[in-house]
PDB file of N, CA and C in Angstrom:
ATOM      1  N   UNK A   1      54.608   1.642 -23.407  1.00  0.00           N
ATOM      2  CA  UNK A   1      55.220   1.652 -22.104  1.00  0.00           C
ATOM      3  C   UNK A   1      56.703   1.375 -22.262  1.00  0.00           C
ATOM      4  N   UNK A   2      57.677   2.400 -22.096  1.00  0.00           N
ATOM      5  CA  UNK A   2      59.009   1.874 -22.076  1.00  0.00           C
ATOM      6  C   UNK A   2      59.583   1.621 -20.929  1.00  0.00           C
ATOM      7  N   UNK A   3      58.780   2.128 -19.694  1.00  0.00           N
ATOM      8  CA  UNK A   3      59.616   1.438 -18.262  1.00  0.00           C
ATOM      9  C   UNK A   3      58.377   0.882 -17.365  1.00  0.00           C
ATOM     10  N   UNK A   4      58.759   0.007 -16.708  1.00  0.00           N
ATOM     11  CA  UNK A   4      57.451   0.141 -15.425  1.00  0.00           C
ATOM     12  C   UNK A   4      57.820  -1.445 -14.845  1.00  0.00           C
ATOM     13  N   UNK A   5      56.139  -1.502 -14.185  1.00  0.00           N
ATOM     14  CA  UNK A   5      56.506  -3.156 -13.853  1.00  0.00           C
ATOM     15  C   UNK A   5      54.777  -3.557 -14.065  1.00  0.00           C
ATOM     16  N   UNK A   6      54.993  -5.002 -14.263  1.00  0.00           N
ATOM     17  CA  UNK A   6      54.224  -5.942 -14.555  1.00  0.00           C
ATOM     18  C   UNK A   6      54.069  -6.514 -13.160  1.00  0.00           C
ATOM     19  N   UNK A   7      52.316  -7.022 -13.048  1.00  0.00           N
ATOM     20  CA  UNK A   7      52.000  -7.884 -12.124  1.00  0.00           C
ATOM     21  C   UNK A   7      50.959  -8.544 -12.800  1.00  0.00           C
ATOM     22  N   UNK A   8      51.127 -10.070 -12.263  1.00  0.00           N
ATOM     23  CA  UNK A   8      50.469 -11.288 -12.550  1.00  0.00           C
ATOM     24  C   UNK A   8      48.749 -11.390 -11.220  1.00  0.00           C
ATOM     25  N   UNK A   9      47.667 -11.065 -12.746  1.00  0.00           N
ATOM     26  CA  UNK A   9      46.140 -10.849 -12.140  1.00  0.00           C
ATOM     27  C   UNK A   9      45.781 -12.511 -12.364  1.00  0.00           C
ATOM     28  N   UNK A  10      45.219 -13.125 -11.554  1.00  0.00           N
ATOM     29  CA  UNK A  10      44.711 -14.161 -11.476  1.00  0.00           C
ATOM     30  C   UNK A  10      42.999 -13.763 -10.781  1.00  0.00           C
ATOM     31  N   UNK A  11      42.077 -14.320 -11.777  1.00  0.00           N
ATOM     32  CA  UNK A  11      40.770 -14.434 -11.306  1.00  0.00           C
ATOM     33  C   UNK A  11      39.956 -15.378 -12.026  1.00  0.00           C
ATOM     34  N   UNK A  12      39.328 -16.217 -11.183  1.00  0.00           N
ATOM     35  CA  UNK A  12      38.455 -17.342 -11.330  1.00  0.00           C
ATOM     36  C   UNK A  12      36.749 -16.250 -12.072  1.00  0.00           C
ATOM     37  N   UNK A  13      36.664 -15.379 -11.924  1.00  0.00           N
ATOM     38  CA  UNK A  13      35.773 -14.220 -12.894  1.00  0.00           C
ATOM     39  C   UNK A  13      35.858 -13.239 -13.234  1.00  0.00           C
ATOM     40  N   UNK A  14      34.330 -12.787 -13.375  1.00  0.00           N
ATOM     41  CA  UNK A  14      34.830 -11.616 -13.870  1.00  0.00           C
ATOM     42  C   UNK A  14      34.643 -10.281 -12.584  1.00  0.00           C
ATOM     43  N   UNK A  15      34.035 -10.368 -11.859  1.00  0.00           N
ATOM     44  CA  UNK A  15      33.814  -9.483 -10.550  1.00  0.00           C
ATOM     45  C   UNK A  15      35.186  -9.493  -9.884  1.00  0.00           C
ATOM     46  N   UNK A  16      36.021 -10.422  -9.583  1.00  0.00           N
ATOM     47  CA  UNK A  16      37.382  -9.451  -9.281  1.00  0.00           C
ATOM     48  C   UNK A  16      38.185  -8.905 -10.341  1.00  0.00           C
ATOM     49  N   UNK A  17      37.747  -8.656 -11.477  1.00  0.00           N
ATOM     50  CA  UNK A  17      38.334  -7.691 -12.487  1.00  0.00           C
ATOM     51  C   UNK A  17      37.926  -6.482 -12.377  1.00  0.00           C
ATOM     52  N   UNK A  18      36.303  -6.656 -12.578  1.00  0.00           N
ATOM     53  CA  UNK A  18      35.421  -5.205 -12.032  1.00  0.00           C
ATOM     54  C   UNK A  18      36.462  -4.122 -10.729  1.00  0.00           C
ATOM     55  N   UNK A  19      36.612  -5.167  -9.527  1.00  0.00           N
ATOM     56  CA  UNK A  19      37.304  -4.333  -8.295  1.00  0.00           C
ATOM     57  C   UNK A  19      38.563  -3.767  -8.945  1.00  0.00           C
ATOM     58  N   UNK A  20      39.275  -4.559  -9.232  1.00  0.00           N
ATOM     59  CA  UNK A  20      40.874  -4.490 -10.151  1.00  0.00           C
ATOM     60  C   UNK A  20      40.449  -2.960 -11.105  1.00  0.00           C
ATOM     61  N   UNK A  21      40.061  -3.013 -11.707  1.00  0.00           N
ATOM     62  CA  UNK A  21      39.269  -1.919 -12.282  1.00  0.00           C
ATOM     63  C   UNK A  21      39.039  -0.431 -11.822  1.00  0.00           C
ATOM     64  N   UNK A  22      37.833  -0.392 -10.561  1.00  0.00           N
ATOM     65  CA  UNK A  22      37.608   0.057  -9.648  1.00  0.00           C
ATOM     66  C   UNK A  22      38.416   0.860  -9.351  1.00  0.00           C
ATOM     67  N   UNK A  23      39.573   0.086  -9.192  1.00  0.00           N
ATOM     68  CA  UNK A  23      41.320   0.748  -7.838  1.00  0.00           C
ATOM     69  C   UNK A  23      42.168   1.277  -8.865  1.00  0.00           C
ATOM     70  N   UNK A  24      42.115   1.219 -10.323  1.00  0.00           N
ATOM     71  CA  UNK A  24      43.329   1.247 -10.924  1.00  0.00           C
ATOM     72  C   UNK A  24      43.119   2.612 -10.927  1.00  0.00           C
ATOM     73  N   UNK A  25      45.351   3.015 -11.146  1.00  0.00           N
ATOM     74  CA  UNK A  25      45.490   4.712 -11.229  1.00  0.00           C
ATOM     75  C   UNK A  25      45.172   5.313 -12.231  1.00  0.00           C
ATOM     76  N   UNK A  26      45.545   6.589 -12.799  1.00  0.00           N
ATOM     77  CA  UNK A  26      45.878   7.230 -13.616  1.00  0.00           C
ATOM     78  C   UNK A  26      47.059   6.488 -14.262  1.00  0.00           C
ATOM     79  N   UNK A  27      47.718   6.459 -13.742  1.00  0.00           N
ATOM     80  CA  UNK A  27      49.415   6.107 -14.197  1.00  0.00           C
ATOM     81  C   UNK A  27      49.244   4.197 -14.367  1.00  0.00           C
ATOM     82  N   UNK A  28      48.275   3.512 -13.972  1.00  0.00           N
ATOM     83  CA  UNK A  28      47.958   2.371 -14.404  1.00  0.00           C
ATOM     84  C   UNK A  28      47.429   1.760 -15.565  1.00  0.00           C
ATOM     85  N   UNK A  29      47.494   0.418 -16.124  1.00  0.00           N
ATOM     86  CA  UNK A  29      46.844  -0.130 -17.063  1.00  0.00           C
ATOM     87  C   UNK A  29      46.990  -1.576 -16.473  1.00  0.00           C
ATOM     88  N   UNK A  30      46.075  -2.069 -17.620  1.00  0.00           N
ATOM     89  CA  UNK A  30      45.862  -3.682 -17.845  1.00  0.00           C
ATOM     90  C   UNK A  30      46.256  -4.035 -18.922  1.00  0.00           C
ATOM     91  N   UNK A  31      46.615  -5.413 -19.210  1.00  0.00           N
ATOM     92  CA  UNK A  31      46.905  -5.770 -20.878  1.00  0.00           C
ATOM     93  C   UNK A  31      46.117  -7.585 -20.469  1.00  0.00           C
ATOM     94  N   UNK A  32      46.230  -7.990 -21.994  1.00  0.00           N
ATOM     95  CA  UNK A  32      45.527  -9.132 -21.978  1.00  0.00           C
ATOM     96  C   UNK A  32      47.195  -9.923 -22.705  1.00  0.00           C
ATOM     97  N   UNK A  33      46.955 -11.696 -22.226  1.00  0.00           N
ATOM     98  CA  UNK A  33      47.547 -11.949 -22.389  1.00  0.00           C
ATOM     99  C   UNK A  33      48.125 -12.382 -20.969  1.00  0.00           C
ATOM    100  N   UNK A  34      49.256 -13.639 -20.932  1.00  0.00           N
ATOM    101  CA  UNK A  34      49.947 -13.906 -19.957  1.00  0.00           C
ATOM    102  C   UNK A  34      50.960 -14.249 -19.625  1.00  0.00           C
ATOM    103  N   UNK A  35      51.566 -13.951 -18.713  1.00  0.00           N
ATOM    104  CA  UNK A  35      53.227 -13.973 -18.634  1.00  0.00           C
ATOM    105  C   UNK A  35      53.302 -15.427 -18.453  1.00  0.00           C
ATOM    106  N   UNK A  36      54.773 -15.473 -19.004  1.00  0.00           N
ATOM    107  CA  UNK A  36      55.352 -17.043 -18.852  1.00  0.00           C
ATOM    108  C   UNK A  36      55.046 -17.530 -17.756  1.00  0.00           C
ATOM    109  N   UNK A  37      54.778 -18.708 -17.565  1.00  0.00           N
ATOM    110  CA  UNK A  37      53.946 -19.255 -16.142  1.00  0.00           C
ATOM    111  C   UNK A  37      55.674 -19.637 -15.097  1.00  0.00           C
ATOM    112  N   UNK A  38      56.878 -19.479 -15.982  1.00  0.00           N
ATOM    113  CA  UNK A  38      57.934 -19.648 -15.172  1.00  0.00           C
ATOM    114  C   UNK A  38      58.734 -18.131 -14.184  1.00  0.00           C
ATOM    115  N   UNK A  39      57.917 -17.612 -15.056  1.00  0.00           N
ATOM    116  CA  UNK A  39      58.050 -15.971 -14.322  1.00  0.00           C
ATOM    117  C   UNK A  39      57.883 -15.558 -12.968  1.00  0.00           C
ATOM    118  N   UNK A  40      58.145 -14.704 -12.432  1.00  0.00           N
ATOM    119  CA  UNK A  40      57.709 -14.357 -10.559  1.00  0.00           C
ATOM    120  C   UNK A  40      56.721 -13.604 -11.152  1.00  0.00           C
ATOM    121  N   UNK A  41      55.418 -13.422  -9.578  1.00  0.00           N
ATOM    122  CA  UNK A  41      54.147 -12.567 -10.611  1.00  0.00           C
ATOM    123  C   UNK A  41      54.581 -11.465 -10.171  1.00  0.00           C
ATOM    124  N   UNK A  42      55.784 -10.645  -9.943  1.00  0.00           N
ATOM    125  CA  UNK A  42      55.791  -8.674 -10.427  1.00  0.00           C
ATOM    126  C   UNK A  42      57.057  -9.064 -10.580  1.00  0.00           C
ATOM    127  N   UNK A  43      57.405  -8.326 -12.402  1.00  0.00           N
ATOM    128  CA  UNK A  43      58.383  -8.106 -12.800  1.00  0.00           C
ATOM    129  C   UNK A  43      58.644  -6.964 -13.125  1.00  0.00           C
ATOM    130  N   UNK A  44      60.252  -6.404 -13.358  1.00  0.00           N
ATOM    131  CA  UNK A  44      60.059  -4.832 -14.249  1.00  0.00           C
ATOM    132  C   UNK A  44      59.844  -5.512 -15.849  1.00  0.00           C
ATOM    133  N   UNK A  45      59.507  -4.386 -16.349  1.00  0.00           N
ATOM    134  CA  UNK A  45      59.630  -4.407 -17.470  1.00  0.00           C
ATOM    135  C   UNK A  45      59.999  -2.977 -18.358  1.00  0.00           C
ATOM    136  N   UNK A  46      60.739  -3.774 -19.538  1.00  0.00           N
ATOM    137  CA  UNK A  46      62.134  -2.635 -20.359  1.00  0.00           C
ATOM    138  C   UNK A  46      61.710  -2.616 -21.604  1.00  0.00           C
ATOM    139  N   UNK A  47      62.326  -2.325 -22.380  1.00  0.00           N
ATOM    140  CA  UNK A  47      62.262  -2.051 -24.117  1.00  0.00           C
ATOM    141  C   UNK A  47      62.935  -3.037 -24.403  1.00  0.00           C
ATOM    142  N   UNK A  48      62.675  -3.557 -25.693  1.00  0.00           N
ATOM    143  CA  UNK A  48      63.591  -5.024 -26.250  1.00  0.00           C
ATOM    144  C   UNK A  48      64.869  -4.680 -26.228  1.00  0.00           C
ATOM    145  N   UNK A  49      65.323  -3.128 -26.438  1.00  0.00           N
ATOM    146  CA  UNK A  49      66.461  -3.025 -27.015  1.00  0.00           C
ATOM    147  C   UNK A  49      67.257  -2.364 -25.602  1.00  0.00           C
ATOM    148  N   UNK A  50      66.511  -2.088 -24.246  1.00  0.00           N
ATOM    149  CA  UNK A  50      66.897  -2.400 -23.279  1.00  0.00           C
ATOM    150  C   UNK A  50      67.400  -3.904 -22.546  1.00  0.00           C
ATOM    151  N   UNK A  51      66.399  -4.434 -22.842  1.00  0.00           N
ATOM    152  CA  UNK A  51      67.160  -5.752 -22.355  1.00  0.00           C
ATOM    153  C   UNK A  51      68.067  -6.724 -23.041  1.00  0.00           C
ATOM    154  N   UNK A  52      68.109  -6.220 -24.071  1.00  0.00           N
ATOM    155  CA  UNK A  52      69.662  -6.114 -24.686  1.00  0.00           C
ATOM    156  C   UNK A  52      69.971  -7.602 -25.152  1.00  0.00           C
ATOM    157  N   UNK A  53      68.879  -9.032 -25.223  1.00  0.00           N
ATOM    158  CA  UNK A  53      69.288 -10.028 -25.481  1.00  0.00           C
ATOM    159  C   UNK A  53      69.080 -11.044 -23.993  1.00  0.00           C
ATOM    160  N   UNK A  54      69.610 -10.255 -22.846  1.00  0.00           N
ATOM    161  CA  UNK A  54      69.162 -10.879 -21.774  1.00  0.00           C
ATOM    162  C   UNK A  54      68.445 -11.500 -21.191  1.00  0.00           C
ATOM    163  N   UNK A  55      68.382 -12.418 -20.383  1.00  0.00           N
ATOM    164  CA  UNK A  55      67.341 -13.117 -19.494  1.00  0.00           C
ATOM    165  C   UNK A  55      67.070 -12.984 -18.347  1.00  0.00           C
ATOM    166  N   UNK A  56      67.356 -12.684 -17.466  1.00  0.00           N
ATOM    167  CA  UNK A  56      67.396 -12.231 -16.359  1.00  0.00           C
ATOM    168  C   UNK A  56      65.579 -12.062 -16.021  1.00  0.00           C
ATOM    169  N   UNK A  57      65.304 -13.322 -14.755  1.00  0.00           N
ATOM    170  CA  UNK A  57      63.891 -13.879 -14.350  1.00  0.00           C
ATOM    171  C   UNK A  57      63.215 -12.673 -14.236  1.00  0.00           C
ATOM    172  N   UNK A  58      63.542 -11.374 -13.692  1.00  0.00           N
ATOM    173  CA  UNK A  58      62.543 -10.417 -13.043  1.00  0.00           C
ATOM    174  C   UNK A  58      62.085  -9.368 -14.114  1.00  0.00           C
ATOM    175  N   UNK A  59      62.799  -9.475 -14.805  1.00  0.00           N
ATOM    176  CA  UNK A  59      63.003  -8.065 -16.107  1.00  0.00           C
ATOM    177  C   UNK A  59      62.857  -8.633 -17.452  1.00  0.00           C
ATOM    178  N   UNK A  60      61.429  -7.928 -18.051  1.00  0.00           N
ATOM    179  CA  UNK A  60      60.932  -8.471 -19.606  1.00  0.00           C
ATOM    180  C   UNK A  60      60.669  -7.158 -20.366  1.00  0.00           C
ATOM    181  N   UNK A  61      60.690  -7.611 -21.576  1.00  0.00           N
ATOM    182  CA  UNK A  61      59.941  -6.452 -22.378  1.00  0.00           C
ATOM    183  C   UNK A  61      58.302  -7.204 -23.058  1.00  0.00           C
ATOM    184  N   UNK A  62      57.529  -5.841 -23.357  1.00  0.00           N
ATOM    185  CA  UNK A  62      56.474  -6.094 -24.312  1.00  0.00           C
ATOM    186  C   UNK A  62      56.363  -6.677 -25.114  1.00  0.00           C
ATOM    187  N   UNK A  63      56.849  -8.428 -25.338  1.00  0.00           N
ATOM    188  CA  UNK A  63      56.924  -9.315 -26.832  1.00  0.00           C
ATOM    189  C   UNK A  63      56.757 -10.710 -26.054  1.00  0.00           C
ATOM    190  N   UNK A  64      56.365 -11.261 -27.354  1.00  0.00           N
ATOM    191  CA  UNK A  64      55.618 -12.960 -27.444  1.00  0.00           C
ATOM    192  C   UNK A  64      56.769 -13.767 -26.557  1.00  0.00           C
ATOM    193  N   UNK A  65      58.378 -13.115 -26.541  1.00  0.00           N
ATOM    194  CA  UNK A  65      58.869 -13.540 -25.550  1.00  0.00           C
ATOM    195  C   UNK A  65      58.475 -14.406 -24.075  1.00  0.00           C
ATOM    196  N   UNK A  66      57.521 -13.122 -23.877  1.00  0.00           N
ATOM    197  CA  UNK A  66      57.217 -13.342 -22.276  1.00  0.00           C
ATOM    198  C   UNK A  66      56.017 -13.313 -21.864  1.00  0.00           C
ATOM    199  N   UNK A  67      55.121 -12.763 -23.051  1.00  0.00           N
ATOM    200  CA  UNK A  67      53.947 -12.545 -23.086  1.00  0.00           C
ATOM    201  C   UNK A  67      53.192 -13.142 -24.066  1.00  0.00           C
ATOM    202  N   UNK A  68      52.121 -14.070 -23.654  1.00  0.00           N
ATOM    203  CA  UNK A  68      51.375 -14.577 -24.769  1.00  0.00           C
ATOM    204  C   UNK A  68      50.213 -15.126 -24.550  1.00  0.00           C
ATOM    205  N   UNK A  69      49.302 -15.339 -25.554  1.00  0.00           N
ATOM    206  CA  UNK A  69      48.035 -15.688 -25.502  1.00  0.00           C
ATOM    207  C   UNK A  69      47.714 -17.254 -25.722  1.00  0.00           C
ATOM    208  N   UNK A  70      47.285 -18.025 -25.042  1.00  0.00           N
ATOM    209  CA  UNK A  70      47.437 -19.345 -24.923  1.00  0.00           C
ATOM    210  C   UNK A  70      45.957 -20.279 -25.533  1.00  0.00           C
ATOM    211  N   UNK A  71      46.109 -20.939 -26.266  1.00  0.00           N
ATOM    212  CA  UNK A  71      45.056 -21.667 -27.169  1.00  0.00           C
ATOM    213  C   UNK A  71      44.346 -22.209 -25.811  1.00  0.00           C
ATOM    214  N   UNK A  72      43.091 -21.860 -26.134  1.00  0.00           N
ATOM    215  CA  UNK A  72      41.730 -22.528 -25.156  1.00  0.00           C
ATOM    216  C   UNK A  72      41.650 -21.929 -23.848  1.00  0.00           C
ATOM    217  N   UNK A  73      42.367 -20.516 -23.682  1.00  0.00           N
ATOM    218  CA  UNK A  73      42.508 -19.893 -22.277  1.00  0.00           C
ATOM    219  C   UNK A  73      41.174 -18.936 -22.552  1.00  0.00           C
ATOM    220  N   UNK A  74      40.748 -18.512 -21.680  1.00  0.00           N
ATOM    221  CA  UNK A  74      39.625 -17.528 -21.579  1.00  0.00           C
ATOM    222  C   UNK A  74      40.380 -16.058 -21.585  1.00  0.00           C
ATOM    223  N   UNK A  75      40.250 -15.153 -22.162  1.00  0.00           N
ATOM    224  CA  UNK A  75      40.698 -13.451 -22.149  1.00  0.00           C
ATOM    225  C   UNK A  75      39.678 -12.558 -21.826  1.00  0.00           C
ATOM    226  N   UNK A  76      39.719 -10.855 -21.943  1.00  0.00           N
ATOM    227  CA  UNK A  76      38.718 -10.585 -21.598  1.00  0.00           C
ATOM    228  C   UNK A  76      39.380  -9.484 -23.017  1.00  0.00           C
ATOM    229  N   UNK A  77      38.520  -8.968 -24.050  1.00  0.00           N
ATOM    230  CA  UNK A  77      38.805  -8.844 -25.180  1.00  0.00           C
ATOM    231  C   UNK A  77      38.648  -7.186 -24.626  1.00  0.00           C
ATOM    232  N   UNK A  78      39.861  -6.251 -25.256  1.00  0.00           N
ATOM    233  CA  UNK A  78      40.108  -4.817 -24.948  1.00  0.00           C
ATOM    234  C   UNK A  78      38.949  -3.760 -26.219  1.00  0.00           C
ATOM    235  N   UNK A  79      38.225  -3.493 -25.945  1.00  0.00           N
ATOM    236  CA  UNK A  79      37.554  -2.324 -26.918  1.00  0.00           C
ATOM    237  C   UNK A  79      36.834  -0.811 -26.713  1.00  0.00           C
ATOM    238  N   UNK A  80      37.861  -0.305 -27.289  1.00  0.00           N
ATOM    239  CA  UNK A  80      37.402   1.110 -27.285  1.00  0.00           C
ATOM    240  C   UNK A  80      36.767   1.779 -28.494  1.00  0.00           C
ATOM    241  N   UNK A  81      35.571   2.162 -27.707  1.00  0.00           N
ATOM    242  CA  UNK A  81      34.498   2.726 -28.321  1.00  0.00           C
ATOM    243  C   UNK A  81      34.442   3.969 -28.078  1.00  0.00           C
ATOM    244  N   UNK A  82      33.972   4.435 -29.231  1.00  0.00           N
ATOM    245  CA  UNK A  82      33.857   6.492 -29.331  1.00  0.00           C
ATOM    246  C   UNK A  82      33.231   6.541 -30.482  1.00  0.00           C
ATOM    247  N   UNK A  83      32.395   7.158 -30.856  1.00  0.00           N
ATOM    248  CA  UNK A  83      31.606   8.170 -31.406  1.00  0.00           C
ATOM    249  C   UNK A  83      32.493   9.264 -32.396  1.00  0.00           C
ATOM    250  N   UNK A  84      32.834   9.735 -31.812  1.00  0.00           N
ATOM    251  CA  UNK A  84      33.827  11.424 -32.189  1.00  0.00           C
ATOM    252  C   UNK A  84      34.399  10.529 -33.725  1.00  0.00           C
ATOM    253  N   UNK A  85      33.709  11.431 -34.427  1.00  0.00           N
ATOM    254  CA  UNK A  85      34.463  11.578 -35.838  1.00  0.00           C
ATOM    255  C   UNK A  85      33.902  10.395 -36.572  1.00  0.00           C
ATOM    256  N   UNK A  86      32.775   9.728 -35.941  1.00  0.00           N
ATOM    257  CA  UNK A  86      32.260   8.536 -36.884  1.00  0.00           C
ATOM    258  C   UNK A  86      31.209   8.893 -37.962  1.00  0.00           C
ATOM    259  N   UNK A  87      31.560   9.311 -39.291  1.00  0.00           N
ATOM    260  CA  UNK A  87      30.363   8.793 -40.188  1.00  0.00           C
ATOM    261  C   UNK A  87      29.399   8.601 -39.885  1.00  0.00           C
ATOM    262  N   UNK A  88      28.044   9.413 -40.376  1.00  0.00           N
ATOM    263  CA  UNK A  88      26.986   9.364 -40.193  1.00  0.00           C
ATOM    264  C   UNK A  88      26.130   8.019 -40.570  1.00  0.00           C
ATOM    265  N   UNK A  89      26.850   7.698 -42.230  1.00  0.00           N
ATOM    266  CA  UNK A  89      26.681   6.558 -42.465  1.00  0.00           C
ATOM    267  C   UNK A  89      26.771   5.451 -41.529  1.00  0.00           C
ATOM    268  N   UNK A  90      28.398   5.499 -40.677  1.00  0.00           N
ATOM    269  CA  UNK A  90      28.428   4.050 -40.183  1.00  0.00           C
ATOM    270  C   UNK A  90      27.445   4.196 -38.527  1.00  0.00           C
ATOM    271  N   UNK A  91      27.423   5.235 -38.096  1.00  0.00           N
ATOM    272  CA  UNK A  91      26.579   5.178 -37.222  1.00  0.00           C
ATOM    273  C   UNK A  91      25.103   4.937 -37.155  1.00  0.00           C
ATOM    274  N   UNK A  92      24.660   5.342 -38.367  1.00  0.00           N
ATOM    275  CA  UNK A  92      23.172   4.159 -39.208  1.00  0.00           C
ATOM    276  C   UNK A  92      23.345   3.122 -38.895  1.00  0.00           C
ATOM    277  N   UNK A  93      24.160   2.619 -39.280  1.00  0.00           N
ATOM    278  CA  UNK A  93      24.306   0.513 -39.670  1.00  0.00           C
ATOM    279  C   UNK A  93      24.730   0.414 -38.272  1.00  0.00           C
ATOM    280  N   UNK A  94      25.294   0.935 -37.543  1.00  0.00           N
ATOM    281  CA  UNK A  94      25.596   0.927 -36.243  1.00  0.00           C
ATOM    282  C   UNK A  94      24.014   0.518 -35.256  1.00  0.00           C
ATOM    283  N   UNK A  95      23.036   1.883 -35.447  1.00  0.00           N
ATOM    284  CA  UNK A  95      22.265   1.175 -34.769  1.00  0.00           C
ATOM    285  C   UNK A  95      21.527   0.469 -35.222  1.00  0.00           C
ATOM    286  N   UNK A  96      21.461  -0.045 -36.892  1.00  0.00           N
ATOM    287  CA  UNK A  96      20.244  -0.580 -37.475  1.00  0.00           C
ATOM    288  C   UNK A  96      20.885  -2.058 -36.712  1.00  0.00           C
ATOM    289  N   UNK A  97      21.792  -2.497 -36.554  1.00  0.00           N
ATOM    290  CA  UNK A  97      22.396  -4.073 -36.509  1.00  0.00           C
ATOM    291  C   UNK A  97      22.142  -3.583 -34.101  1.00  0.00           C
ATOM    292  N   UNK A  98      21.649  -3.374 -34.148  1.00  0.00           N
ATOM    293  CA  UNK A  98      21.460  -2.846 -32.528  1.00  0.00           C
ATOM    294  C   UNK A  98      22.129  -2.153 -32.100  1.00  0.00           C
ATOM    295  N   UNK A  99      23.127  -1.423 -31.992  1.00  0.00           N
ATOM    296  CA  UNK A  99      23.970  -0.557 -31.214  1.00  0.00           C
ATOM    297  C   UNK A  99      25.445  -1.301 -30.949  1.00  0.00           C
ATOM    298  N   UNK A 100      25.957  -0.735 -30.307  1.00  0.00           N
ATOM    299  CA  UNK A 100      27.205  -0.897 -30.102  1.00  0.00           C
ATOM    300  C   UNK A 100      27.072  -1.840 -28.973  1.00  0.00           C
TER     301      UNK A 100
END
């Protein structure tokens, strides 16, 4: 992502993620991980080498800067699964250990 904006998801589970989910665009995503808790919750966000060194509260880029994963926080872990082009082999051990 080199331009766009960030908004701050807060949910006590997992069923308002499901809805969040549900609504999102084409032109949307999610990421894991959380913005500095000193942040406003919708910021833009730039390229590192857009924001040029700057600080400026509303405007971040994609780095541990502003974004990070916090010891003993709960996440919801990103995995994409596909088939296409997998080894016959690993798709054996795939279902011998139960499936995916």
């Amino acid at each position: 992502m080199v331009r766009g904006t960030a908004r701050r998801f807060r949910s006590d589970g997992m069923h308002p993620f499901g809805e969040l989910l549900a609504v999102l665009k084409s032109n949307e995503a999610f990421a894991t991980g959380s913005m500095r808790p000193d942040l406003p919750d919708q910021v833009k966000v730039v390229t590192r080498n857009k924001l040029n060194g700057s600080q400026p509260n509303d405007i971040i880029a994609r780095t541990q800067d502003f974004i990070n994963h916090r010891a003993g926080d709960h996440e919801i872990a990103l995995i994409d699964f596909d088939r296409k082009g997998m080894p016959v082999d690993v798709a054996i051990k795939l279902e011998a250990a139960g499936g995916f």
